[in-house]
Protein backbone atom coordinates (compact mmCIF):
# COMPACT_ATOMS: atom_id res chain seq x y z
CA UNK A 1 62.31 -15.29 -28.26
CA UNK A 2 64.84 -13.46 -30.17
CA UNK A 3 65.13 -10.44 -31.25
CA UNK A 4 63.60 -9.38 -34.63
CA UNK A 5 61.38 -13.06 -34.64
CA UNK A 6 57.92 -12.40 -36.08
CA UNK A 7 55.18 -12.42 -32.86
CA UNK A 8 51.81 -12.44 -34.89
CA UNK A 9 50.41 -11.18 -37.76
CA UNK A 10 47.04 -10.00 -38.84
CA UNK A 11 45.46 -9.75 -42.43
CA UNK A 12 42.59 -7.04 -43.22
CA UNK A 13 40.00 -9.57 -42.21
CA UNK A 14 41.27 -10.32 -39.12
CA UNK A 15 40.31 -6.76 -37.44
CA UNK A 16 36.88 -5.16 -36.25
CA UNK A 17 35.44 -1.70 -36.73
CA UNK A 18 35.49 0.24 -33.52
CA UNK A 19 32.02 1.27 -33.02
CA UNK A 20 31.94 4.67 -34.24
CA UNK A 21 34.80 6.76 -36.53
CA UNK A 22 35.58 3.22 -38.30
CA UNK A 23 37.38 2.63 -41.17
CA UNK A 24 35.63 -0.39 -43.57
CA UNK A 25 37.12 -3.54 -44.90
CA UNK A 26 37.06 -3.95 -48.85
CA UNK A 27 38.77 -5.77 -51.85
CA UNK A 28 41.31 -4.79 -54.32
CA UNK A 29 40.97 -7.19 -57.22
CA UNK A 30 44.35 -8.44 -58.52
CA UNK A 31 44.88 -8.52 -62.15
CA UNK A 32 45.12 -12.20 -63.01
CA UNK A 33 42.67 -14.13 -64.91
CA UNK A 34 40.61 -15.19 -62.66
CA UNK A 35 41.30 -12.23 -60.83
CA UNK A 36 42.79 -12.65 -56.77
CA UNK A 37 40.88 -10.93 -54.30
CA UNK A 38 43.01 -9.10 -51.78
CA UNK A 39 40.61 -8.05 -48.75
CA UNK A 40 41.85 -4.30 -47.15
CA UNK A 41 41.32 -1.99 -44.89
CA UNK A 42 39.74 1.29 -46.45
CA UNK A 43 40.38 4.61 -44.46
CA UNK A 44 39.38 7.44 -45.94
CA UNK A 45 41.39 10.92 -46.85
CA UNK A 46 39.62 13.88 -45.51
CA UNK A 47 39.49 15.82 -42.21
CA UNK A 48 38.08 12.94 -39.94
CA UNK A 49 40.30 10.03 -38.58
CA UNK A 50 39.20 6.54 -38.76
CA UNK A 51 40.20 3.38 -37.18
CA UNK A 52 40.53 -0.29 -36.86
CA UNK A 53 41.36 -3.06 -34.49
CA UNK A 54 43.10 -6.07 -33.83
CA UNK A 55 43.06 -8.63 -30.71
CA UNK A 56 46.17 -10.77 -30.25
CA UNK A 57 47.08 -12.81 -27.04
CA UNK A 58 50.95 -12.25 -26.47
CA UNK A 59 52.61 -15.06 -27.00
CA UNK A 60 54.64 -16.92 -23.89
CA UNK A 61 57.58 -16.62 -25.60
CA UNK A 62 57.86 -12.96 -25.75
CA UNK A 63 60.92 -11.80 -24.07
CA UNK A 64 59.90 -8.33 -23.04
CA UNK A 65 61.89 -6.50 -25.04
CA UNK A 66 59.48 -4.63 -27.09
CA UNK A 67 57.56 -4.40 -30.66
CA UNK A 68 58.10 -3.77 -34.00
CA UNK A 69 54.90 -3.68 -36.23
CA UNK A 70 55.07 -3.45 -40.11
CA UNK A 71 51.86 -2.18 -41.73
CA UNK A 72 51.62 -3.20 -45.20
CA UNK A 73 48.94 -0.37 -47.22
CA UNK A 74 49.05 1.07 -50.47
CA UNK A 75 46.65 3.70 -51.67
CA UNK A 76 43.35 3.27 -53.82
CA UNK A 77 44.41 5.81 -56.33
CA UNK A 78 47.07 8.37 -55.15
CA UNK A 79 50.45 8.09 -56.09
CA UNK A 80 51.81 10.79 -54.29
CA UNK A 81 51.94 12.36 -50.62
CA UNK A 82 52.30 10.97 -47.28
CA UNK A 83 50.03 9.45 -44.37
CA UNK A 84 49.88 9.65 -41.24
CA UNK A 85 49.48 6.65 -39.31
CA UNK A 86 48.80 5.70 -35.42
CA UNK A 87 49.32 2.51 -33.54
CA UNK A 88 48.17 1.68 -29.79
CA UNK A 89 47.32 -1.01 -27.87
CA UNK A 90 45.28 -1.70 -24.60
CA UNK A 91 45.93 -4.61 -22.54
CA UNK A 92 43.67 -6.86 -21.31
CA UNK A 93 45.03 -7.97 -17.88
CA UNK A 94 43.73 -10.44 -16.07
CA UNK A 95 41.10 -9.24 -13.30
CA UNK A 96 42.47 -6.23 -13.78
CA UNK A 97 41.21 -4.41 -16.54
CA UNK A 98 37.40 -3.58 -16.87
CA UNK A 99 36.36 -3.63 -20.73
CA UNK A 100 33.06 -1.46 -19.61
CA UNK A 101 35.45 1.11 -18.48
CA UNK A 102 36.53 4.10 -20.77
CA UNK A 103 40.36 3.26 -22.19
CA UNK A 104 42.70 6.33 -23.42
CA UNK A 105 44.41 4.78 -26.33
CA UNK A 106 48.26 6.39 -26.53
CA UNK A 107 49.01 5.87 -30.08
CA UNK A 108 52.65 6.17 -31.57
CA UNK A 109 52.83 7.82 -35.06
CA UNK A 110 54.75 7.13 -38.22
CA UNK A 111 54.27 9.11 -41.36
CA UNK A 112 55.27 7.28 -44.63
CA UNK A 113 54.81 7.89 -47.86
CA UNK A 114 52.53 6.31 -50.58
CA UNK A 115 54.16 4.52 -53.37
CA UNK A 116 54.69 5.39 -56.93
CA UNK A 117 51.93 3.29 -58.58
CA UNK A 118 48.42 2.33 -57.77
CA UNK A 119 48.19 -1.45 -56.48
CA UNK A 120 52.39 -1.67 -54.77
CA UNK A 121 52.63 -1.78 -50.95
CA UNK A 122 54.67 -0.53 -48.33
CA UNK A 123 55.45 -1.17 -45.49
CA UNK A 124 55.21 1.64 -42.53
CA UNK A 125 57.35 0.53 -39.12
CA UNK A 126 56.91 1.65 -35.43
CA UNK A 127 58.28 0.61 -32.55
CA UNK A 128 57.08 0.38 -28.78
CA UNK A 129 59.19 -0.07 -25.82
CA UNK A 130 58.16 -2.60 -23.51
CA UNK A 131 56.46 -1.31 -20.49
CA UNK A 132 53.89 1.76 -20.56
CA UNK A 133 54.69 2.43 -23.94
CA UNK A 134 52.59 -0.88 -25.06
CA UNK A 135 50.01 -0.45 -22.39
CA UNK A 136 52.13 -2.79 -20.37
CA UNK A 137 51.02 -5.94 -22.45
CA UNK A 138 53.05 -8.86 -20.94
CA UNK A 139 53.27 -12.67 -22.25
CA UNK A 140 50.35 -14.28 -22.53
CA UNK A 141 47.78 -11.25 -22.43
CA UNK A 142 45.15 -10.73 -24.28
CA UNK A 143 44.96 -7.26 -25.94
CA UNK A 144 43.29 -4.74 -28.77
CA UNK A 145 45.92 -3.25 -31.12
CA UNK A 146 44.30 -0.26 -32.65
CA UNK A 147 45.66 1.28 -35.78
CA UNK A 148 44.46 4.99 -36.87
CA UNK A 149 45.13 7.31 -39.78
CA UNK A 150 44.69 11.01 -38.86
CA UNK A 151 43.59 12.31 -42.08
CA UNK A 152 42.63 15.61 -40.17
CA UNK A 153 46.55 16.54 -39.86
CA UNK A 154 46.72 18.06 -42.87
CA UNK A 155 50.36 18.95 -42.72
CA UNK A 156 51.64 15.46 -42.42
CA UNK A 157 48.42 13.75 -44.36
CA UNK A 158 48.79 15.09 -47.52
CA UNK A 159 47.41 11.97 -49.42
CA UNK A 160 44.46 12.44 -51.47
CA UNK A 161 42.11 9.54 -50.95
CA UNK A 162 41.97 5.73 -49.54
CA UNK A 163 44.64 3.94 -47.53
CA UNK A 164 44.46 0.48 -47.64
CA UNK A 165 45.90 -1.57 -45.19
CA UNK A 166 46.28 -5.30 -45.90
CA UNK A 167 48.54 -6.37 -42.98
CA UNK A 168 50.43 -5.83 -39.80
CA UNK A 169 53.09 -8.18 -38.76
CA UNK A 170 54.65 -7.33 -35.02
CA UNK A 171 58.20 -8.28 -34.15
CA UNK A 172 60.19 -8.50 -30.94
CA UNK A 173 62.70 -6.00 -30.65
């Protein structure tokens, strides 16, 4: 595949809560009449980090040349400061990785800012090197992508309030 071709995609709804430290899908009500419903991902501001995942399959035609993901969020009120966001994944080899078994997830880190107004987007990028990097995830493996915001580093989370995320697209490099 070439470079910069889109891999996958996920919406809000497409994720699950990790069992404990979650962050919680909602709406954001657009302002049409009738109103759209956009369905988020809420993580909170605050000292404790929260997070959400995705499962993908690689596709075959992924090259091996690494990821680009672009995480679409907004905030629920703030219109200033900055987040600080995480992205890892585990792979899911086959018969070799034991899902009972304890994973270390290796996140790489971004920290954007929020935009000007309540309601706009933007998108947040980072990039993973194929290899270790990406937990080794090859073509055609299944695997968890798990995105965190670290609300407890105050000195690069300075947003008051909820992130929402409403989707993460993933590129080849």
């Amino acid at each position: 595949m070439a470079s910069g071709n889109t891999l996958a995609y996920w919406m809000a709804e497409d994720g699950m809560p990790p069992t404990t430290a979650a962050a919680s899908l909602d709406r954001r009500l657009g302002g049409s009449t009738p109103a759209e419903q956009f369905l988020v991902v809420d993580f909170d501001g605050g000292s404790a980090d929260e997070s959400y995942d995705f499962r993908g399959i690689m596709p075959q035609n992924y090259a091996a040349g690494g990821v680009t993901l672009r995480l679409w969020w907004g905030a629920t009120t703030a219109t200033t400061g900055d987040v600080r966001l995480g992205l890892a994944f585990r792979a899911i080899e086959d018969d070799a990785e034991d899902i009972d078994a304890a994973h270390t997830y290796d996140f790489n880190e971004v920290t954007d800012t929020v935009p000007n107004l309540s309601g706009e987007y933007t998108a947040a990028v980072i990039t993973f090197t194929d290899g270790v990097d990406m937990d080794s995830v090859g073509a055609g493996d299944p695997f968890i992508l798990r995105i965190r915001r670290e609300a407890s580093d105050t000195i690069l989370d300075t947003m008051a309030g909820d992130m929402e995320l409403l989707a993460i697209e993933m590129r080849e490099t």
